[in-house]
PDB file of N, CA and C in Angstrom:
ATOM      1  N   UNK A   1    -121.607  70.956  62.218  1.00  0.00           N
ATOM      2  CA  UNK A   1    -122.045  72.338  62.241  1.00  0.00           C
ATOM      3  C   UNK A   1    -121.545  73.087  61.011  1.00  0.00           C
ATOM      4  N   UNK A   2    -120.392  72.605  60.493  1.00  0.00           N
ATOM      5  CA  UNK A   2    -119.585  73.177  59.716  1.00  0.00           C
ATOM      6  C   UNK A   2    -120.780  73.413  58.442  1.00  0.00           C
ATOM      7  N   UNK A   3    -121.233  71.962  58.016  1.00  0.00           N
ATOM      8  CA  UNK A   3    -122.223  71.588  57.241  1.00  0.00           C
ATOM      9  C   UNK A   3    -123.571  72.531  56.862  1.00  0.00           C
ATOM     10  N   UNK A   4    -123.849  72.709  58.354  1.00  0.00           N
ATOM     11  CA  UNK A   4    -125.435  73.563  58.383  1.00  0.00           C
ATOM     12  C   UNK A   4    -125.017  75.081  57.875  1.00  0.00           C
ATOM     13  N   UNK A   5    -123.199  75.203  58.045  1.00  0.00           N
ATOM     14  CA  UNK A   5    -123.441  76.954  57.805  1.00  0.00           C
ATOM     15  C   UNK A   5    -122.971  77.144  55.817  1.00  0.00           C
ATOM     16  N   UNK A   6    -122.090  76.132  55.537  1.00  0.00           N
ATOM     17  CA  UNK A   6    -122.749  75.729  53.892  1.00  0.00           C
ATOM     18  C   UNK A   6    -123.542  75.919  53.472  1.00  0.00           C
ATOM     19  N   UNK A   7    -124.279  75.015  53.919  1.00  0.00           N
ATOM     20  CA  UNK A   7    -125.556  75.184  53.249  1.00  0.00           C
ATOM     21  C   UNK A   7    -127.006  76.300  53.069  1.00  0.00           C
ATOM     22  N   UNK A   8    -126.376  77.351  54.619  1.00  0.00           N
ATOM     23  CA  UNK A   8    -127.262  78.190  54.711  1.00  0.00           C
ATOM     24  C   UNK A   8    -126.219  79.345  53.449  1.00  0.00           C
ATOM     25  N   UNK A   9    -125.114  79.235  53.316  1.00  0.00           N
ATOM     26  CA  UNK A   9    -124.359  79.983  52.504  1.00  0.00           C
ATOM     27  C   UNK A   9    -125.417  80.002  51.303  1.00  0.00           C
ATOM     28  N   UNK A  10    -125.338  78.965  50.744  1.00  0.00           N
ATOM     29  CA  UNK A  10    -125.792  78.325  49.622  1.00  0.00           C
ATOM     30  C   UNK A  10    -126.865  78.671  49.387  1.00  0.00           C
ATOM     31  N   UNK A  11    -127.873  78.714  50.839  1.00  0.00           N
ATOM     32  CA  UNK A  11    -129.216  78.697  50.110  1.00  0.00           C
ATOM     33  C   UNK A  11    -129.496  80.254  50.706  1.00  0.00           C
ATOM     34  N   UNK A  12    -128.594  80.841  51.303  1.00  0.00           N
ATOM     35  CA  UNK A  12    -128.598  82.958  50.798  1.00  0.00           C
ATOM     36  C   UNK A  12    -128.277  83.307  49.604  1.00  0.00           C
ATOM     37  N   UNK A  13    -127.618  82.712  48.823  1.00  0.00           N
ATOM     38  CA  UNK A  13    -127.610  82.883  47.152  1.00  0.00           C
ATOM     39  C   UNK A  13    -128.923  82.634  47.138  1.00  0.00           C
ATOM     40  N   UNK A  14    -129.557  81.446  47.044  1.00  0.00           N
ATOM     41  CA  UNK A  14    -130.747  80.947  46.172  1.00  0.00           C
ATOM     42  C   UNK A  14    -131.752  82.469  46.573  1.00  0.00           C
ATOM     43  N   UNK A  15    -131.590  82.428  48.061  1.00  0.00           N
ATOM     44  CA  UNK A  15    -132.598  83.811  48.288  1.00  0.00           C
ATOM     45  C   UNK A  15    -132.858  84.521  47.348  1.00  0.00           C
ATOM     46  N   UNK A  16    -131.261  84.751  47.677  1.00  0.00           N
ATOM     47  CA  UNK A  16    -131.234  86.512  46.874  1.00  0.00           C
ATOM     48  C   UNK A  16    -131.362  86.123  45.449  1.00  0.00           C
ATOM     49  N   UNK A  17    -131.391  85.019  44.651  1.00  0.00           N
ATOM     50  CA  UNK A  17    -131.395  84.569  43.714  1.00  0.00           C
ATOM     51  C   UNK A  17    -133.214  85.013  42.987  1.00  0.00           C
ATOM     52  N   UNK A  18    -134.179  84.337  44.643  1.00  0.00           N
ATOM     53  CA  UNK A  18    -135.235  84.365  43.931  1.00  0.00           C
ATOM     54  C   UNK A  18    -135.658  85.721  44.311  1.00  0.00           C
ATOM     55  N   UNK A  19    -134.916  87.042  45.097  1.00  0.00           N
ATOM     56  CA  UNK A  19    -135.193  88.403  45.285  1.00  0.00           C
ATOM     57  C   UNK A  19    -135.248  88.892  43.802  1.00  0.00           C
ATOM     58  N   UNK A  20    -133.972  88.830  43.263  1.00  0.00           N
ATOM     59  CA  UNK A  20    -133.809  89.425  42.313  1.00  0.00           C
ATOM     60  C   UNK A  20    -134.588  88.990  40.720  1.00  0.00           C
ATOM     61  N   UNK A  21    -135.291  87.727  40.898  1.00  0.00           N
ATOM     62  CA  UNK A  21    -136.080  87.483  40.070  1.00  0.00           C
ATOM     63  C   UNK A  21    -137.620  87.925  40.637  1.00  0.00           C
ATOM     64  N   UNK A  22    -137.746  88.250  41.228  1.00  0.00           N
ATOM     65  CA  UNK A  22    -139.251  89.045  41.770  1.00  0.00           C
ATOM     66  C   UNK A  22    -139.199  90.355  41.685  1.00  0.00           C
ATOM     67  N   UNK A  23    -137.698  91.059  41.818  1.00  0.00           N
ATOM     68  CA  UNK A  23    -137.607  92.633  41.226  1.00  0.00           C
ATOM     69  C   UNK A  23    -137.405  92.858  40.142  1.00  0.00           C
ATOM     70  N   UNK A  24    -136.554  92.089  39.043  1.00  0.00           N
ATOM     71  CA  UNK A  24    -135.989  92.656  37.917  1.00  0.00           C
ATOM     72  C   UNK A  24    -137.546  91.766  36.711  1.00  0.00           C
ATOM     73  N   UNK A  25    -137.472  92.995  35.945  1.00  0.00           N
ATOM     74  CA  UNK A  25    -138.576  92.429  34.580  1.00  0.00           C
ATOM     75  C   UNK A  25    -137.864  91.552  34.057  1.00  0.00           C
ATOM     76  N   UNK A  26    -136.831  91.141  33.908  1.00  0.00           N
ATOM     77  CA  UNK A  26    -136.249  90.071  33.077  1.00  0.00           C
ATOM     78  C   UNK A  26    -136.615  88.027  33.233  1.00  0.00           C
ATOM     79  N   UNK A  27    -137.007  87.866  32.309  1.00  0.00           N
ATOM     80  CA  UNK A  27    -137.223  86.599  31.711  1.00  0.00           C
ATOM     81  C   UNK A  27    -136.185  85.568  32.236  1.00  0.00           C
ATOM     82  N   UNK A  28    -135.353  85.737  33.405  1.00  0.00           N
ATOM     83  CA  UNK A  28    -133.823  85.181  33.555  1.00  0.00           C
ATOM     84  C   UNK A  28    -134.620  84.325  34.856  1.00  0.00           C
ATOM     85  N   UNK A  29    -134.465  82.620  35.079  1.00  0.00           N
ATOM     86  CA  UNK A  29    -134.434  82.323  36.499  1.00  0.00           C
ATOM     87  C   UNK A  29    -134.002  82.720  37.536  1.00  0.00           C
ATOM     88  N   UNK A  30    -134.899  82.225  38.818  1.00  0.00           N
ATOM     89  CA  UNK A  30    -133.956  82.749  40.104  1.00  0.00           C
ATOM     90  C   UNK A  30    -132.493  82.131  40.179  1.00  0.00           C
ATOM     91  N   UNK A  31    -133.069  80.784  39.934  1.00  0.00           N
ATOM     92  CA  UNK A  31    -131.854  80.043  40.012  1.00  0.00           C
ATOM     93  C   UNK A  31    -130.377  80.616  39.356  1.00  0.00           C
ATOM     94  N   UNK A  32    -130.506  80.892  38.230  1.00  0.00           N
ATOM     95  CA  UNK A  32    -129.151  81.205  37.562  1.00  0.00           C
ATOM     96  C   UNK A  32    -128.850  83.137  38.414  1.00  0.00           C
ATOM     97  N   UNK A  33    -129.648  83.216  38.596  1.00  0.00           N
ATOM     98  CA  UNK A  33    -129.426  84.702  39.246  1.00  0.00           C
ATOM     99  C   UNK A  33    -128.564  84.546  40.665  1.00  0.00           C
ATOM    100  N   UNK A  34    -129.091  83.357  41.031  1.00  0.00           N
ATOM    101  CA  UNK A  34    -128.228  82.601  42.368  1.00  0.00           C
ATOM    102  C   UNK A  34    -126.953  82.495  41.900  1.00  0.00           C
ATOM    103  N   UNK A  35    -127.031  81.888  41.142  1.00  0.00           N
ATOM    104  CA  UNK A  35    -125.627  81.370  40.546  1.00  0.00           C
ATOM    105  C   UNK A  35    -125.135  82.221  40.243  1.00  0.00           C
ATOM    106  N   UNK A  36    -125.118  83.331  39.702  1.00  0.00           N
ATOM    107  CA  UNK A  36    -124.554  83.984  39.136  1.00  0.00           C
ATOM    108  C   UNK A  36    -123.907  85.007  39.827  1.00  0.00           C
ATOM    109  N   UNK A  37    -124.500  85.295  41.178  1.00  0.00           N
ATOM    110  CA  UNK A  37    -124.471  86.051  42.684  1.00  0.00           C
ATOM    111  C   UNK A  37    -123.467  85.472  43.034  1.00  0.00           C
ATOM    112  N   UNK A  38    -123.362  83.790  43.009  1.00  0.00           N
ATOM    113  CA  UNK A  38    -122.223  83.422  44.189  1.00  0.00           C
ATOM    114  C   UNK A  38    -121.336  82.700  43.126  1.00  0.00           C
ATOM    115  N   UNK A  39    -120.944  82.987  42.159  1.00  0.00           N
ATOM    116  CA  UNK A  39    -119.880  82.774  40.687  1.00  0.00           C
ATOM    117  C   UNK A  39    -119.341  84.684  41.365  1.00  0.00           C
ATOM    118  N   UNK A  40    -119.918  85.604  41.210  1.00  0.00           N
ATOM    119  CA  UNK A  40    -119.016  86.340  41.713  1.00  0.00           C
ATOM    120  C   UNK A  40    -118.905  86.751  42.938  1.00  0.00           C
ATOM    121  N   UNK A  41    -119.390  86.410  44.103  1.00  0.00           N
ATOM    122  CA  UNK A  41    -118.899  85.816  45.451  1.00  0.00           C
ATOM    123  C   UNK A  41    -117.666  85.657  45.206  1.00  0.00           C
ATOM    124  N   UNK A  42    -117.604  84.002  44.897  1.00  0.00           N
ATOM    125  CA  UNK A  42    -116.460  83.741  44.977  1.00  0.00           C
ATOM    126  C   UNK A  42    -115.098  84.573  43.972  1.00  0.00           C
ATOM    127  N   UNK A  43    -115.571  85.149  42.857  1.00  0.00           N
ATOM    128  CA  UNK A  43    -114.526  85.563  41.840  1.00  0.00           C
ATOM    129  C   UNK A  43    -114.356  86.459  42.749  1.00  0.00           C
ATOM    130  N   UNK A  44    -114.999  87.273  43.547  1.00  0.00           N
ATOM    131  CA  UNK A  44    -114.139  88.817  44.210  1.00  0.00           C
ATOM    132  C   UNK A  44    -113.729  88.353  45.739  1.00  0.00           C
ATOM    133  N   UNK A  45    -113.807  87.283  45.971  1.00  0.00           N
ATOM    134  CA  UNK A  45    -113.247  86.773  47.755  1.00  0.00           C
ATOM    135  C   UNK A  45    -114.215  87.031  48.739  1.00  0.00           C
ATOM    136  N   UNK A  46    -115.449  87.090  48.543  1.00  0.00           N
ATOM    137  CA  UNK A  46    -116.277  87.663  49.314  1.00  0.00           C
ATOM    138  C   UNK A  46    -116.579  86.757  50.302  1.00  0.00           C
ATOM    139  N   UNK A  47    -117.077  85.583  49.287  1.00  0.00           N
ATOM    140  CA  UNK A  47    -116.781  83.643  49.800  1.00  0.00           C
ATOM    141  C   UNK A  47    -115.591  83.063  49.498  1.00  0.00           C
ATOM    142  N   UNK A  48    -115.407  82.681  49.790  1.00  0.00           N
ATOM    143  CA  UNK A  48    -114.338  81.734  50.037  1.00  0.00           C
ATOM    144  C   UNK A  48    -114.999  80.445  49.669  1.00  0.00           C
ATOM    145  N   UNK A  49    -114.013  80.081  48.837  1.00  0.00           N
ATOM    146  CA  UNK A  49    -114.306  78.118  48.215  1.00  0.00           C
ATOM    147  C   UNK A  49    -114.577  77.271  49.628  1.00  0.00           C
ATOM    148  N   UNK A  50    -113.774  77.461  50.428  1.00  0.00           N
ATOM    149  CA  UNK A  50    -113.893  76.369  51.348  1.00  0.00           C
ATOM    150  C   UNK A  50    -115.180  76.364  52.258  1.00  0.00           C
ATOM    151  N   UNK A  51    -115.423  77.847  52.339  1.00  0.00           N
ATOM    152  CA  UNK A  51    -116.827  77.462  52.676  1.00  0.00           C
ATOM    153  C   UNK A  51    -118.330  77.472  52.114  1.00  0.00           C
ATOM    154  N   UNK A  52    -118.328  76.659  51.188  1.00  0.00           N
ATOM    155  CA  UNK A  52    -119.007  76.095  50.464  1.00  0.00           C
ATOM    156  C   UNK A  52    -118.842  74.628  49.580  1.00  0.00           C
ATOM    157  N   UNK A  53    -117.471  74.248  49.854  1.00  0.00           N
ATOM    158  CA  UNK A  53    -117.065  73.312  48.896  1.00  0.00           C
ATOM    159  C   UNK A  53    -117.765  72.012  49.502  1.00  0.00           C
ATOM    160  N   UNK A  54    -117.614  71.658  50.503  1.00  0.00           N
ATOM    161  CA  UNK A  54    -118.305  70.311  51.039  1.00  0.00           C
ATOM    162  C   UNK A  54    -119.807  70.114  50.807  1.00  0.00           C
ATOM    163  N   UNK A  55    -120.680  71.426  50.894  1.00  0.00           N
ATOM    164  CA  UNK A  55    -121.972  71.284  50.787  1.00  0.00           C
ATOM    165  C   UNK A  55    -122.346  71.095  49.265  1.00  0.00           C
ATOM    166  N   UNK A  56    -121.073  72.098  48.212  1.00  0.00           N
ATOM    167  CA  UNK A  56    -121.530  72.159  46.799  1.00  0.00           C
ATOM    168  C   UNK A  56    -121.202  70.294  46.462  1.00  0.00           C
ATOM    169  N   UNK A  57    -120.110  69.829  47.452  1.00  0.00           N
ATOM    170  CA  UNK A  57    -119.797  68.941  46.744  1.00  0.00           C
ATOM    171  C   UNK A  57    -120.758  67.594  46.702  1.00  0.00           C
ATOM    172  N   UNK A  58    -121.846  67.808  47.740  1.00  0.00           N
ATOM    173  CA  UNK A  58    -122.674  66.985  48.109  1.00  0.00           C
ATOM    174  C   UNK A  58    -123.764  67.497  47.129  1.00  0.00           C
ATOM    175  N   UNK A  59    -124.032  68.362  47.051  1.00  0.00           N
ATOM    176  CA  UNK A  59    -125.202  68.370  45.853  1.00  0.00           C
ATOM    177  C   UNK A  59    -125.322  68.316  44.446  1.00  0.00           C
ATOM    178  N   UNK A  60    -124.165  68.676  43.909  1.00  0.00           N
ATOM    179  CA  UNK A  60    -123.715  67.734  42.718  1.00  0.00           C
ATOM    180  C   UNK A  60    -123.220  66.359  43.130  1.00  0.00           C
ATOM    181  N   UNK A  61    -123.288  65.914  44.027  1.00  0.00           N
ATOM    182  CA  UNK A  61    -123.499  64.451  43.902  1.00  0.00           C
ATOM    183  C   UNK A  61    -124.687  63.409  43.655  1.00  0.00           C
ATOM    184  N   UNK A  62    -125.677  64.310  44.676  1.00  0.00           N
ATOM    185  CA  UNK A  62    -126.710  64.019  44.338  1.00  0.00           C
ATOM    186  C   UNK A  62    -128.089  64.602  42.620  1.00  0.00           C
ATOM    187  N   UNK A  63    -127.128  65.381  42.604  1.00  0.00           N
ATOM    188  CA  UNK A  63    -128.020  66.175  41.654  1.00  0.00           C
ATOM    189  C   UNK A  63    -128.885  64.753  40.689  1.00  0.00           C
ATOM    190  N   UNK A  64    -128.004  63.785  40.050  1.00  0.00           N
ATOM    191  CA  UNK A  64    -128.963  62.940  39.396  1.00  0.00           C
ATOM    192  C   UNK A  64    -130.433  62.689  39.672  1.00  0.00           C
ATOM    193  N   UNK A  65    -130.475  62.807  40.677  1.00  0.00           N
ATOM    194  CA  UNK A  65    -131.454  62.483  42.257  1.00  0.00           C
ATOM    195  C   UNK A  65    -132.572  63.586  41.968  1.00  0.00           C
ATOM    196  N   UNK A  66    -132.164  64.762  41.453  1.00  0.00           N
ATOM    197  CA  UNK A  66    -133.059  65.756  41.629  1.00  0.00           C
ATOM    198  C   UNK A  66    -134.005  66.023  40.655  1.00  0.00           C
ATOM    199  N   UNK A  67    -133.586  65.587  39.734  1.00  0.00           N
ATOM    200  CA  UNK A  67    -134.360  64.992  38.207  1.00  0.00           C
ATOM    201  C   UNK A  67    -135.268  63.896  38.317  1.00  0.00           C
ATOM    202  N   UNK A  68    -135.369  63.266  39.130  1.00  0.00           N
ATOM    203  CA  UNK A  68    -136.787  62.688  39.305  1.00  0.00           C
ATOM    204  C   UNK A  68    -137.765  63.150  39.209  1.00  0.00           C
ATOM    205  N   UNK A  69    -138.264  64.312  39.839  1.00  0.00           N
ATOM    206  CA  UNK A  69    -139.633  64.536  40.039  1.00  0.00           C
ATOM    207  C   UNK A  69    -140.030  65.239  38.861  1.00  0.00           C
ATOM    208  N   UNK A  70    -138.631  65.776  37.853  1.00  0.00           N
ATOM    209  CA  UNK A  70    -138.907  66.462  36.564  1.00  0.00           C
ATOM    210  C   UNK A  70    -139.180  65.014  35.390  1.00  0.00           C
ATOM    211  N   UNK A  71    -138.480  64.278  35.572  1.00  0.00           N
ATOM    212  CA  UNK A  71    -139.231  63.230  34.917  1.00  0.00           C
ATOM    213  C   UNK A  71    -140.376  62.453  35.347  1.00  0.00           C
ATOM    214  N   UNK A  72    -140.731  62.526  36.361  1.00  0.00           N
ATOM    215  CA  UNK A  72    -142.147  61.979  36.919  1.00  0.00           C
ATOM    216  C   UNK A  72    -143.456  62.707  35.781  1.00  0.00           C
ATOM    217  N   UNK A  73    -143.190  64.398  35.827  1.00  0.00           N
ATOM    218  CA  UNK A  73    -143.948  65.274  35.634  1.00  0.00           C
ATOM    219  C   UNK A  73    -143.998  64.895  33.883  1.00  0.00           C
ATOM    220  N   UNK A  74    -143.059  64.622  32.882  1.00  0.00           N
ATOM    221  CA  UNK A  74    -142.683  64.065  31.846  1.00  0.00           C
ATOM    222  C   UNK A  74    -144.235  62.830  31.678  1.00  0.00           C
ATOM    223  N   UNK A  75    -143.703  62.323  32.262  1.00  0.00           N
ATOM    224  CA  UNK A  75    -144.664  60.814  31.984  1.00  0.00           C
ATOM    225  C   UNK A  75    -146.082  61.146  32.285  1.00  0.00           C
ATOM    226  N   UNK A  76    -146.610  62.196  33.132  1.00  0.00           N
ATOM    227  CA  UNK A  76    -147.818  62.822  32.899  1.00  0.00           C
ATOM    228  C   UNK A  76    -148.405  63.089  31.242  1.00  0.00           C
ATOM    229  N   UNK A  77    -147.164  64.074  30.746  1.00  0.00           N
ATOM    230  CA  UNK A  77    -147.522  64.344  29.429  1.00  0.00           C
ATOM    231  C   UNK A  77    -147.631  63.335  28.101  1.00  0.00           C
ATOM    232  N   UNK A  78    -147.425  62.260  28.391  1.00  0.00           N
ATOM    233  CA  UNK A  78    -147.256  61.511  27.488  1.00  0.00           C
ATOM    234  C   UNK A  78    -147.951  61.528  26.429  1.00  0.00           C
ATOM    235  N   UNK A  79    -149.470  61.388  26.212  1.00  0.00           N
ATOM    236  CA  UNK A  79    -150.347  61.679  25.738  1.00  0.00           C
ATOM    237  C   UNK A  79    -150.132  63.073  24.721  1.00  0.00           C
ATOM    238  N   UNK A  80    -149.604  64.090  25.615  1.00  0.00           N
ATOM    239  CA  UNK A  80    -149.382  65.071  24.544  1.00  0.00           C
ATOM    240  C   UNK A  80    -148.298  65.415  23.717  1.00  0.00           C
ATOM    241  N   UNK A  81    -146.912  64.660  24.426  1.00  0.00           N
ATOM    242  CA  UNK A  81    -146.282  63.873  23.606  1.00  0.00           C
ATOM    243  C   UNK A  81    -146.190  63.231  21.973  1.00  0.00           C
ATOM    244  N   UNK A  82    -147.267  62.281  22.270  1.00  0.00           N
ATOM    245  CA  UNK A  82    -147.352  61.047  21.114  1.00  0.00           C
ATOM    246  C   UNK A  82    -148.400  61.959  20.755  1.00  0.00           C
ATOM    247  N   UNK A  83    -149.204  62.939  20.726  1.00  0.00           N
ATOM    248  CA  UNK A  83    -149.730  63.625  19.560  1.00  0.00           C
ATOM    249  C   UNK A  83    -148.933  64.612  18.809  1.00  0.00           C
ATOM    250  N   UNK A  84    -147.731  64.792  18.785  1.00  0.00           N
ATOM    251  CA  UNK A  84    -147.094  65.238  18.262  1.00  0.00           C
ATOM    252  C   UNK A  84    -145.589  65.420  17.942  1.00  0.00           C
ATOM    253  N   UNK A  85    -145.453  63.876  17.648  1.00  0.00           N
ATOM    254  CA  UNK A  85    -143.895  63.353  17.425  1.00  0.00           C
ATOM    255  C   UNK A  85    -142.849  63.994  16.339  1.00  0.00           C
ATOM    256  N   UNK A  86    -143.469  64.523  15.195  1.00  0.00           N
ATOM    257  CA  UNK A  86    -142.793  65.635  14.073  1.00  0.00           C
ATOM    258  C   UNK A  86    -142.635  66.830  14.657  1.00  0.00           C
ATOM    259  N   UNK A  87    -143.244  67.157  15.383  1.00  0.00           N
ATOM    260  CA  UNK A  87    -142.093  69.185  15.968  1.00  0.00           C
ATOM    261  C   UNK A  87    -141.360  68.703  16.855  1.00  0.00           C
ATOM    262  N   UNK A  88    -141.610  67.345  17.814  1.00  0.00           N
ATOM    263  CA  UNK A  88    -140.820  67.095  18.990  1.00  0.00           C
ATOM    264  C   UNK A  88    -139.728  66.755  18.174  1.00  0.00           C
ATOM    265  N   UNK A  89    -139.218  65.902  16.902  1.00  0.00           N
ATOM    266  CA  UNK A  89    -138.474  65.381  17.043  1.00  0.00           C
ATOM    267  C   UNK A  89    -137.709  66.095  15.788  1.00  0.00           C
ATOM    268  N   UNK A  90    -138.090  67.370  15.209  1.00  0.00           N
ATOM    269  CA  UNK A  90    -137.917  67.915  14.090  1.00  0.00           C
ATOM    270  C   UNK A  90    -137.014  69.186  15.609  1.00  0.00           C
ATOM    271  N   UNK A  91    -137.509  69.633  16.534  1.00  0.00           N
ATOM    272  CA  UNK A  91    -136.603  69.840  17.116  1.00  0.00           C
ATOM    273  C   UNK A  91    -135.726  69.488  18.152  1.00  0.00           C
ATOM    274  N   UNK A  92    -135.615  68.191  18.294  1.00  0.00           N
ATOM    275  CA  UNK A  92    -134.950  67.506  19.620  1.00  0.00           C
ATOM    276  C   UNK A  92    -133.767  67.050  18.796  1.00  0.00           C
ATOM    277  N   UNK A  93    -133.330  66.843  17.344  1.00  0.00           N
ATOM    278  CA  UNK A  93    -132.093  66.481  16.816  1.00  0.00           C
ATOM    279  C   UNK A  93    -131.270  67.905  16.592  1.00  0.00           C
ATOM    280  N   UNK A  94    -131.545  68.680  16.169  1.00  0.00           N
ATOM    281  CA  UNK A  94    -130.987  70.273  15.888  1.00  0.00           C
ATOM    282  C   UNK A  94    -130.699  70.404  17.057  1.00  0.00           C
ATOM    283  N   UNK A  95    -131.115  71.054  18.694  1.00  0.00           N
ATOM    284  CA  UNK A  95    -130.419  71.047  19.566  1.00  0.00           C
ATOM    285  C   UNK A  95    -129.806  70.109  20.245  1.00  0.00           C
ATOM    286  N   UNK A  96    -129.856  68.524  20.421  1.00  0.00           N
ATOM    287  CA  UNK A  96    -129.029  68.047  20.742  1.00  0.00           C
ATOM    288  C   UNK A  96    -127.540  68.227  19.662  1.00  0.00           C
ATOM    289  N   UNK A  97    -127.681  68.339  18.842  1.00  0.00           N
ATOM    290  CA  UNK A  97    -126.433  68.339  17.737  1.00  0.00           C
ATOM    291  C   UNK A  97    -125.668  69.603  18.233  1.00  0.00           C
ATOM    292  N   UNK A  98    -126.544  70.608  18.745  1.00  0.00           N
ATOM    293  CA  UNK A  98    -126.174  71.816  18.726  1.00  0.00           C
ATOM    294  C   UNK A  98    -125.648  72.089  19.978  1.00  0.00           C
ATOM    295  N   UNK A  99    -126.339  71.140  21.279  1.00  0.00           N
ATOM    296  CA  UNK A  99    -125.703  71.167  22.646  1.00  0.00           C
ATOM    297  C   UNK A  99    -123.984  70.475  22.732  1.00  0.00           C
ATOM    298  N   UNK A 100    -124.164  69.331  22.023  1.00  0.00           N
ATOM    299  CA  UNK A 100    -123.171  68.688  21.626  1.00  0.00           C
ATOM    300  C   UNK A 100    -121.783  68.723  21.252  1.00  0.00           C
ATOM    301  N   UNK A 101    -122.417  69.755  19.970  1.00  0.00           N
ATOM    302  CA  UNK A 101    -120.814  70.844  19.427  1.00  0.00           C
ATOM    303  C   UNK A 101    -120.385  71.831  20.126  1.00  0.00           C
ATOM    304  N   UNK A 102    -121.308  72.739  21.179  1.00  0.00           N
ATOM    305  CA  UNK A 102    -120.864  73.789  21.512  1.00  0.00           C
ATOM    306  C   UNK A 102    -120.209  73.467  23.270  1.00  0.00           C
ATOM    307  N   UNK A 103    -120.515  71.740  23.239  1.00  0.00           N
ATOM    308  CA  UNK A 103    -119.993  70.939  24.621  1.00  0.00           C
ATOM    309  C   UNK A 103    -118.120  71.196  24.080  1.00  0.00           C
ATOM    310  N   UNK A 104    -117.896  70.423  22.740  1.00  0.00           N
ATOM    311  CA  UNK A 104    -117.369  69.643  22.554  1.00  0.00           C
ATOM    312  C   UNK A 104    -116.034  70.977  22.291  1.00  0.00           C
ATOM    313  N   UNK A 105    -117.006  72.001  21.703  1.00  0.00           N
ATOM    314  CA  UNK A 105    -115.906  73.416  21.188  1.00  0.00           C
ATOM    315  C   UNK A 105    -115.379  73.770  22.638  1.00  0.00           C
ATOM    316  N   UNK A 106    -116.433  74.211  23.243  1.00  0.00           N
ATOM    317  CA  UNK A 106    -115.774  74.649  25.205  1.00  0.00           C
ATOM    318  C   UNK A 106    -114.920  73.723  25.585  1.00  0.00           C
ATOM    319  N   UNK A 107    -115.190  72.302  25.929  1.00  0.00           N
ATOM    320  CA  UNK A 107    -113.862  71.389  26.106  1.00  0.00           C
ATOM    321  C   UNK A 107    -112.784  71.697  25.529  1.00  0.00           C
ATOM    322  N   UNK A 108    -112.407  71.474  24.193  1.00  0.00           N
ATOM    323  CA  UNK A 108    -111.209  72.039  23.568  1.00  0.00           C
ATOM    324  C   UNK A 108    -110.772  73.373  23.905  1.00  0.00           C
ATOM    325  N   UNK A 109    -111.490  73.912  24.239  1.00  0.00           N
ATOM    326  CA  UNK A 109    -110.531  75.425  23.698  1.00  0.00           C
ATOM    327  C   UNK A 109    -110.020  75.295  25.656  1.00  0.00           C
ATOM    328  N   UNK A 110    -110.669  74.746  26.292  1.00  0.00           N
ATOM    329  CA  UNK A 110    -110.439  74.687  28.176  1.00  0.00           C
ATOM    330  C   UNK A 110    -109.324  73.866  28.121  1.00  0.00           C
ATOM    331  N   UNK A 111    -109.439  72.701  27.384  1.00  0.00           N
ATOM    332  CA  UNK A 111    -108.281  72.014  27.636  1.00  0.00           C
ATOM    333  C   UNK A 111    -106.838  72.590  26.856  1.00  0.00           C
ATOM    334  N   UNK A 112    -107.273  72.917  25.950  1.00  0.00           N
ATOM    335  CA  UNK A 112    -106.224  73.788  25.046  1.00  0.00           C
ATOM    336  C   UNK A 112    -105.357  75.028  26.090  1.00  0.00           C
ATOM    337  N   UNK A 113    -106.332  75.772  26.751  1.00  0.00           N
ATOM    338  CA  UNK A 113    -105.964  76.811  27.390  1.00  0.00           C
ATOM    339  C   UNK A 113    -105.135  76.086  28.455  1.00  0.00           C
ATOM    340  N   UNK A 114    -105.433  75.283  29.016  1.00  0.00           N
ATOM    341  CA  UNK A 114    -104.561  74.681  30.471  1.00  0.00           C
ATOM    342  C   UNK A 114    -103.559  73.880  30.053  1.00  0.00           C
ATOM    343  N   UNK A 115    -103.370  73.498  28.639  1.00  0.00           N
ATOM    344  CA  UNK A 115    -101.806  72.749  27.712  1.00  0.00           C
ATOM    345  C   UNK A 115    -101.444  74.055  27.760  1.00  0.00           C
ATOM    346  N   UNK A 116    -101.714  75.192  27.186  1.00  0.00           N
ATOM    347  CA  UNK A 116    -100.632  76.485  27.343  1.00  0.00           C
ATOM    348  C   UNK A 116    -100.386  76.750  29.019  1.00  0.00           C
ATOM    349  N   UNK A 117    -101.651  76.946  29.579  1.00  0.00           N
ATOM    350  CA  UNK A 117    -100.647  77.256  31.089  1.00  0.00           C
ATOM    351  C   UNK A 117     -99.923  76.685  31.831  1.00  0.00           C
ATOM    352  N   UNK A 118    -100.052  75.279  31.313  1.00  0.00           N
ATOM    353  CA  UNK A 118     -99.260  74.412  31.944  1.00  0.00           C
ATOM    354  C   UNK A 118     -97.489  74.395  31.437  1.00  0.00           C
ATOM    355  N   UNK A 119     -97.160  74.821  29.913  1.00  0.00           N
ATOM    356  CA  UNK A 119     -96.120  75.133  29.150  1.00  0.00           C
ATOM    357  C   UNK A 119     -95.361  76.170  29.911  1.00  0.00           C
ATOM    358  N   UNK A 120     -96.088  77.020  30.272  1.00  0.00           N
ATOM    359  CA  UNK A 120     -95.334  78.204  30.863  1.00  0.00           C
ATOM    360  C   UNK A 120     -94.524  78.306  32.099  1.00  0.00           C
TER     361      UNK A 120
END
């Protein structure tokens, strides 16, 4: 039971997630609007980690899982794809390079920050 009330936690963010993308003019997903609802949930105590942690922890488990049907939809396009391999690939090296470094800068400066709090 514990389970079913997780997950309904979870998916009253997504709600209000996709409310607030049907009211506001902004270009922003529901999804991250979800997220972003229950990121400060939890920062002001409203939720509580624990009830949500078992359900979050099950769906980032599965998440690999959830990318299927976005790559299914991929292999549809193929065709339009291979007609145009120079913009795809004139921009698929610039942002991976660019996802990459700005992975690699956040790691450091996170791990950096928790060698100082840990000093103290």
């Amino acid at each position: 039971m514990k389970y079913i009330f997780q997950f309904a936690r979870l998916a009253a963010f997504c709600l209000a997630g996709e409310l607030l993308h049907a009211l506001l003019p902004l270009p922003v997903p529901a999804s991250v609007y979800g997220l972003a609802l229950l990121l400060a949930a939890l920062a002001t105590g409203l939720v509580k980690l624990h009830q949500v942690r078992e359900a979050a922890l099950f769906l980032t488990g599965i998440f690999p899982l959830l990318f299927v049907p976005a790559a299914a939809g991929v292999m549809e396009l193929v065709p339009d794809i291979a007609a145009m391999p120079v913009p795809i690939l004139l921009a698929l090296f610039p942002v991976t390079a660019a996802v990459m470094a700005v992975a690699g800068i956040v790691t450091q400066r996170l791990a950096r920050g928790e060698e100082t709090n840990d000093a103290e």
